[in-house]
N, C-alpha and C. Protein backbone atom coordinates (compact mmCIF):
# COMPACT_ATOMS: atom_id res chain seq x y z
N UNK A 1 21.01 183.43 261.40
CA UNK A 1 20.13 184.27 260.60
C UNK A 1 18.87 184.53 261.41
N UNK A 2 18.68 185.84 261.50
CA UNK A 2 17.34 186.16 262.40
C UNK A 2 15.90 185.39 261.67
N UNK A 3 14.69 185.40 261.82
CA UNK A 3 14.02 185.15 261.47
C UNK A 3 13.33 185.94 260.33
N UNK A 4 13.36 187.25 261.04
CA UNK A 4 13.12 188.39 259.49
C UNK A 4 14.20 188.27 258.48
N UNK A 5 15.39 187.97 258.63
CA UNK A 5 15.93 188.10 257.30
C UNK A 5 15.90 186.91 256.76
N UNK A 6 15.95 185.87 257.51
CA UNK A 6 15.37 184.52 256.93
C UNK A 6 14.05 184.41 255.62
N UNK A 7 12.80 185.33 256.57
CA UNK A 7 11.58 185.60 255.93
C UNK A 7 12.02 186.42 254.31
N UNK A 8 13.16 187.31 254.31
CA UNK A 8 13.16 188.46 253.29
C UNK A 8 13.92 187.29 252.40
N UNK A 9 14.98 186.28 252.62
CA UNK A 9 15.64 185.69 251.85
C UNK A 9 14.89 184.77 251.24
N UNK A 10 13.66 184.18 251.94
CA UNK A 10 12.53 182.74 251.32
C UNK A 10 11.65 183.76 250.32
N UNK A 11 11.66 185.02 250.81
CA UNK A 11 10.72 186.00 249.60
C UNK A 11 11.60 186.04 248.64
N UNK A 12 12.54 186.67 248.59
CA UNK A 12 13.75 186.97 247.22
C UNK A 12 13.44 185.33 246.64
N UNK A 13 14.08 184.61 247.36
CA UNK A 13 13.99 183.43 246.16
C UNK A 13 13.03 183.30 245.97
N UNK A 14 11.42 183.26 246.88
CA UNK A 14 10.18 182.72 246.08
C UNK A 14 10.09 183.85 245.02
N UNK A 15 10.37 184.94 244.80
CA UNK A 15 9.99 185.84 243.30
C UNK A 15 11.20 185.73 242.80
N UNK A 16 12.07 185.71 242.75
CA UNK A 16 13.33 184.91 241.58
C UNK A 16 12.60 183.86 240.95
N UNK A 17 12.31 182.90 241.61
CA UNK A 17 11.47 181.52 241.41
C UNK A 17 10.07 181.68 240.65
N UNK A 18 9.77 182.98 241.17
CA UNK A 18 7.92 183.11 240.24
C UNK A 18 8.41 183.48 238.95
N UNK A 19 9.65 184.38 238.93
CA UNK A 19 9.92 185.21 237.66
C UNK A 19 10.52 184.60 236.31
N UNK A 20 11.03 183.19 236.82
CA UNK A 20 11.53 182.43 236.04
C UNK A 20 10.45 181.13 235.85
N UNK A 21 9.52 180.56 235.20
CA UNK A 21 8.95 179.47 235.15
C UNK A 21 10.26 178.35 235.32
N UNK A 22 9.59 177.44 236.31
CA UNK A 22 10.60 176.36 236.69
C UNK A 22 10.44 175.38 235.42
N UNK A 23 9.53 175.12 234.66
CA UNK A 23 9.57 174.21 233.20
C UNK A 23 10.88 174.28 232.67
N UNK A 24 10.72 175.91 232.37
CA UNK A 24 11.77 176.63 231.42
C UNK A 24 13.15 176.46 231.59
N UNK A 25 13.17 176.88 233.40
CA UNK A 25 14.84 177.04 233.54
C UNK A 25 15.59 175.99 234.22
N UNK A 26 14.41 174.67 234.12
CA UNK A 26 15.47 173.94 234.85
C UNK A 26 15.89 172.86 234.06
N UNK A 27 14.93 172.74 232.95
CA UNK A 27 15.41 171.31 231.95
C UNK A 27 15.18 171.83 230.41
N UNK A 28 16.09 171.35 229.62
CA UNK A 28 15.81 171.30 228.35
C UNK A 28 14.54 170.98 227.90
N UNK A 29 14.04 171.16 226.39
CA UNK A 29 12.48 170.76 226.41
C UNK A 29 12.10 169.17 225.81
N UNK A 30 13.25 168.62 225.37
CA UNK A 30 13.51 167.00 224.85
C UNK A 30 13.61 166.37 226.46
N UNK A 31 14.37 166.96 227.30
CA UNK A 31 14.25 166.38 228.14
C UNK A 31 13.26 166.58 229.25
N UNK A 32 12.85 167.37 229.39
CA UNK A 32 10.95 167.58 229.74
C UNK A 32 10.05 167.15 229.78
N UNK A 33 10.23 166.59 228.32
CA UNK A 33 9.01 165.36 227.54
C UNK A 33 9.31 164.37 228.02
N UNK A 34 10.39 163.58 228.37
CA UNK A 34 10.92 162.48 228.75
C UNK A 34 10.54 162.70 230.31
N UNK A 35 11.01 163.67 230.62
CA UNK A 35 10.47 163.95 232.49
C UNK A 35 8.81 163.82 232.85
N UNK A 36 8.18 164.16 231.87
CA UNK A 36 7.25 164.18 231.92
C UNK A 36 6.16 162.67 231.91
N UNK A 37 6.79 162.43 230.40
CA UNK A 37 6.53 160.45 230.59
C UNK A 37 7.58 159.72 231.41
N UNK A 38 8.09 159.97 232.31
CA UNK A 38 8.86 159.23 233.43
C UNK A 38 7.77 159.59 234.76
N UNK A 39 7.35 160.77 234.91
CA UNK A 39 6.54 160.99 236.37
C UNK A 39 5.08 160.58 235.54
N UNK A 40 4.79 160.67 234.52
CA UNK A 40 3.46 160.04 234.44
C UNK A 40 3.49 158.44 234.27
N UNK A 41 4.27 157.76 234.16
CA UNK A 41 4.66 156.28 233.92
C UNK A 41 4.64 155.93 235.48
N UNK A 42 5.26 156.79 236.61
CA UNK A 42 5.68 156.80 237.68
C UNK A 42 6.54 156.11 238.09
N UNK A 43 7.65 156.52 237.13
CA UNK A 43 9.09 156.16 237.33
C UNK A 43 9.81 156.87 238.49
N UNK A 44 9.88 158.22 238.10
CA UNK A 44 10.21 158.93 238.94
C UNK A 44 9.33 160.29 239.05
N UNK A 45 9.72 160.87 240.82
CA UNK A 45 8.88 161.69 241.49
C UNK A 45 10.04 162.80 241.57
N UNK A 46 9.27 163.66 242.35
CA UNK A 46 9.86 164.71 242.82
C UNK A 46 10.22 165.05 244.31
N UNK A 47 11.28 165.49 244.67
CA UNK A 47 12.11 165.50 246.05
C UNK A 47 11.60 166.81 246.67
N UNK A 48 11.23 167.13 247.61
CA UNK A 48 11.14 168.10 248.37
C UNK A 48 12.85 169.32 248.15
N UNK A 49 13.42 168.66 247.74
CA UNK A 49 14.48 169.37 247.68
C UNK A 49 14.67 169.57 246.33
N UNK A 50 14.02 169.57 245.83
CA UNK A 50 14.12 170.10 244.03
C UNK A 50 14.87 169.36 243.02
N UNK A 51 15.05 168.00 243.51
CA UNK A 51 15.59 166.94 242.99
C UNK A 51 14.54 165.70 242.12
N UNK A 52 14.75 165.24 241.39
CA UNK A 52 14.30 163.95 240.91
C UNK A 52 14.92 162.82 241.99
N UNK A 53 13.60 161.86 241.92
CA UNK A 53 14.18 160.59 242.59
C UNK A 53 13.40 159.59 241.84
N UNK A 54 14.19 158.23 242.18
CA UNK A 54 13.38 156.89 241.47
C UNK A 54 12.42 156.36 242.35
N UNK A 55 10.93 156.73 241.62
CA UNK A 55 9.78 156.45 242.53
C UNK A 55 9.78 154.56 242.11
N UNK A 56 10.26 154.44 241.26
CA UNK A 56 9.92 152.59 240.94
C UNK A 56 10.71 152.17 240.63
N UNK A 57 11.40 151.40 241.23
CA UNK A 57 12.59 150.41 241.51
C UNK A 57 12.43 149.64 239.97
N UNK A 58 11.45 149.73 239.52
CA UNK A 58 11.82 148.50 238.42
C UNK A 58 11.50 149.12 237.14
N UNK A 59 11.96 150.75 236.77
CA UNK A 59 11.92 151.23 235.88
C UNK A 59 12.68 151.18 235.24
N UNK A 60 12.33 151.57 233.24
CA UNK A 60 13.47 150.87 232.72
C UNK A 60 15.47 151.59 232.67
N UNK A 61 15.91 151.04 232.23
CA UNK A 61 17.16 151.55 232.23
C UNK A 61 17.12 153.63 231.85
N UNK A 62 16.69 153.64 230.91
CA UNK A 62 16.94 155.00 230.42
C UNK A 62 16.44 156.04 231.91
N UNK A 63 15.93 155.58 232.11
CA UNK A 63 15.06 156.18 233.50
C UNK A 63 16.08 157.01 234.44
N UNK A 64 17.69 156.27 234.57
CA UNK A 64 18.29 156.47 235.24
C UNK A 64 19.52 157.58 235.06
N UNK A 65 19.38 157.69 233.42
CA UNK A 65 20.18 158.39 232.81
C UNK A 65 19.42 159.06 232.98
N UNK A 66 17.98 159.62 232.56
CA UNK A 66 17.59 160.97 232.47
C UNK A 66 17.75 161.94 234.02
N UNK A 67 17.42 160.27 235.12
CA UNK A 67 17.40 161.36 236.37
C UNK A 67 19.03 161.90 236.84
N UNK A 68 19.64 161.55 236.28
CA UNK A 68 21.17 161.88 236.37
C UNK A 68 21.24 163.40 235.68
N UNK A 69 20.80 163.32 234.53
CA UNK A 69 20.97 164.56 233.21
C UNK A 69 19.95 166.00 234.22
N UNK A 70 18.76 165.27 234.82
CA UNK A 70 18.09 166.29 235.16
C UNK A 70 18.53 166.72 236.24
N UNK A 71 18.80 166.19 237.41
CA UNK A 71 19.25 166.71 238.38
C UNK A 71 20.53 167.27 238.23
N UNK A 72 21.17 167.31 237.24
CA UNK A 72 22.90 168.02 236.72
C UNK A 72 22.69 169.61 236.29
N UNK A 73 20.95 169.47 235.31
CA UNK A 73 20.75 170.66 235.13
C UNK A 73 20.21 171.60 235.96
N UNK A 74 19.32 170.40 237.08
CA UNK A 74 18.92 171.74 238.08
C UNK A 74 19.73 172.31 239.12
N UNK A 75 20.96 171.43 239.34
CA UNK A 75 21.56 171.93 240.19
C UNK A 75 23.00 172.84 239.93
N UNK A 76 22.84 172.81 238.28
CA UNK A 76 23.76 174.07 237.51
C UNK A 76 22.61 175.32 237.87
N UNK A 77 21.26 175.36 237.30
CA UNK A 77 20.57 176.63 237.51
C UNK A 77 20.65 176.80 239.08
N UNK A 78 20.21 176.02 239.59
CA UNK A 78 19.84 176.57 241.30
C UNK A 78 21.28 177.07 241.89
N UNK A 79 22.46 176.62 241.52
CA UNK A 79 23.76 176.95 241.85
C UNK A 79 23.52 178.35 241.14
N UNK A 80 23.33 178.74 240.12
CA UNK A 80 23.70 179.69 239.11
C UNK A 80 22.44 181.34 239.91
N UNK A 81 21.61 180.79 240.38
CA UNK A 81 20.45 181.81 241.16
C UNK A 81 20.96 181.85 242.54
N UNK A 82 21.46 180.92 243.08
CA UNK A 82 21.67 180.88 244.30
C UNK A 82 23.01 182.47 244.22
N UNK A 83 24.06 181.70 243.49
CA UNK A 83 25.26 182.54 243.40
C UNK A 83 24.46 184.46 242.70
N UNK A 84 23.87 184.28 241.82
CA UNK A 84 23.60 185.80 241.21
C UNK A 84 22.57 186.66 242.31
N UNK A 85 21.59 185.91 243.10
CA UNK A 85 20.82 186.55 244.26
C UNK A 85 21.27 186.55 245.56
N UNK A 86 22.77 186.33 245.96
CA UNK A 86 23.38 186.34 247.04
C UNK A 86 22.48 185.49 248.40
N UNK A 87 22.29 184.45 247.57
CA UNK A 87 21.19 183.39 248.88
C UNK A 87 22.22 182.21 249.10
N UNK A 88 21.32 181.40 249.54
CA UNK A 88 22.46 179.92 249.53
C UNK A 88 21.74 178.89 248.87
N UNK A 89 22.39 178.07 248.33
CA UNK A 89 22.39 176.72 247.25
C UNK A 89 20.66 175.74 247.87
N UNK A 90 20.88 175.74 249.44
CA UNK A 90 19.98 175.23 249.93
C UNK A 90 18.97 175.52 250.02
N UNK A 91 18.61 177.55 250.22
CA UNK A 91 17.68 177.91 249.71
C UNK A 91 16.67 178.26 248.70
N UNK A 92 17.16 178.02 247.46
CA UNK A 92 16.75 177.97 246.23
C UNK A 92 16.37 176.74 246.22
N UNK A 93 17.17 175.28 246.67
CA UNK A 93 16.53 173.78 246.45
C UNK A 93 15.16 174.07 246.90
N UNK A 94 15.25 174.08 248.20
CA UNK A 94 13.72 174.31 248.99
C UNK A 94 12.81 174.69 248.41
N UNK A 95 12.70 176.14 248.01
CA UNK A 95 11.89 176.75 247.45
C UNK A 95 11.29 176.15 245.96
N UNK A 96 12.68 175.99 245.19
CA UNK A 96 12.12 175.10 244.14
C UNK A 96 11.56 173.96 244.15
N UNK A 97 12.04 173.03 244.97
CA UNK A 97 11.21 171.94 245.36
C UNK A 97 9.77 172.02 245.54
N UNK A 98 9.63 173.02 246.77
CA UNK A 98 7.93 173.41 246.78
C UNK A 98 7.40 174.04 245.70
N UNK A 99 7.53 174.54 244.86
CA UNK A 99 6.86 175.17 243.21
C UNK A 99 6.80 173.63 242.60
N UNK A 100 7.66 172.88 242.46
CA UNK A 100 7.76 172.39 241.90
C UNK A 100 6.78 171.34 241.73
N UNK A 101 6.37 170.97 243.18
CA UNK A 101 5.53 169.91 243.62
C UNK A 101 4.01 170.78 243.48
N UNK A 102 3.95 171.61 243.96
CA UNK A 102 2.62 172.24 243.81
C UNK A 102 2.28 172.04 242.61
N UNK A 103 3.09 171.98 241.43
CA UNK A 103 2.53 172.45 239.87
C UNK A 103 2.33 170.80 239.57
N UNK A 104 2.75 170.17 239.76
CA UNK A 104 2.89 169.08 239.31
C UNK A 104 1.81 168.03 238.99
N UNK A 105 1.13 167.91 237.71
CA UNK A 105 0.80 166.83 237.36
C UNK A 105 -0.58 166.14 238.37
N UNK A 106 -1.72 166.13 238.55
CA UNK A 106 -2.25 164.62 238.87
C UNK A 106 -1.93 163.63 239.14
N UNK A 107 -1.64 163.06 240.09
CA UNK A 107 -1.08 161.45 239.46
C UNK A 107 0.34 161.07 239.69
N UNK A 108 1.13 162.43 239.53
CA UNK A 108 2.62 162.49 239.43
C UNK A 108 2.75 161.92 241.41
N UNK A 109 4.15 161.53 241.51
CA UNK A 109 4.36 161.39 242.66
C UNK A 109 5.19 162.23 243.50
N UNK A 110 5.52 162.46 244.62
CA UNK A 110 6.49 163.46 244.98
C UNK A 110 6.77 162.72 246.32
N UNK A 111 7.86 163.37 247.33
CA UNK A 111 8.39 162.60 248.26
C UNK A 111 7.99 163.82 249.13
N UNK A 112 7.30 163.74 250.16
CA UNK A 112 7.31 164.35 251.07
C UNK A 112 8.32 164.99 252.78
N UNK A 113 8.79 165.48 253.20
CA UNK A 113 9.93 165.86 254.00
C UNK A 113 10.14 164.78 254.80
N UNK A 114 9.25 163.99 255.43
CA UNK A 114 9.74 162.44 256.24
C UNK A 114 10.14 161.59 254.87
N UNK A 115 10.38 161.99 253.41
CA UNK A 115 10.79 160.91 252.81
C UNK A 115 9.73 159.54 252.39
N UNK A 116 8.83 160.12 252.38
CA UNK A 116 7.79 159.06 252.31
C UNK A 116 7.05 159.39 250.73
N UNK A 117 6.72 158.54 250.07
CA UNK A 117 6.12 158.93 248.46
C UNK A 117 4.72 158.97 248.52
N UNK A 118 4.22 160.01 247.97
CA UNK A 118 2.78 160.38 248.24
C UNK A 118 2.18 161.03 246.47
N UNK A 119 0.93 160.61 246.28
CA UNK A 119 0.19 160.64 245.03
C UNK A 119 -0.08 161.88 244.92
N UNK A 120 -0.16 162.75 243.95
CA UNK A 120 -0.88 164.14 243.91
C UNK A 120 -1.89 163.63 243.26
């Protein structure tokens, strides 16, 4: 992939991505609330790749189910944009990942691209 069409494909998905609020389309809103008191508890963070991960090893059980449920739903939508905007699966993670982390919370944690967990 040249670099310009590279550039035109990270634009298509970043305005697919603006046009849809990521709240909305990537989790239910019961499970939101729960996402929400899981990254403010700092159970779990957010992946550079638009994934949930377990920021604290010693969070409680339910913790593990939700990050299962959430990452099932984002990777039905990001599959589901990827396939309708003729991009690839990987480029939609990316992109969502970065919205995702930008918006995120005070306090919340996120994993940065060396994989390392860092405070917003």
């Amino acid at each position: 992939m040249t670099m310009l069409s590279s550039d035109l494909s990270r634009r298509s998905v970043l305005a697919l991505l603006a046009a849809v609020p990521v709240s909305i389309a990537l989790y239910r809103p019961a499970a939101a609330q729960s996402l929400d008191e899981a990254r403010s508890q700092g159970y779990l963070g957010e992946r550079p790749d638009g994934y949930v991960a377990k920021h604290d090893p010693a969070s409680p059980g339910w913790v593990d189910g939700l990050m299962v449920d959430i990452n099932e739903q984002r990777r039905a939508k990001y599959s589901e944009l990827a396939v309708n905007n003729g991009t690839s699966l990987e480029a939609v993670e990316i992109v969502a990942g970065e919205k995702i982390i930008e918006n995120l919370a005070p306090g919340s944690y996120y994993m940065d691209a060396a994989g390392n967990w860092m405070q917003k």
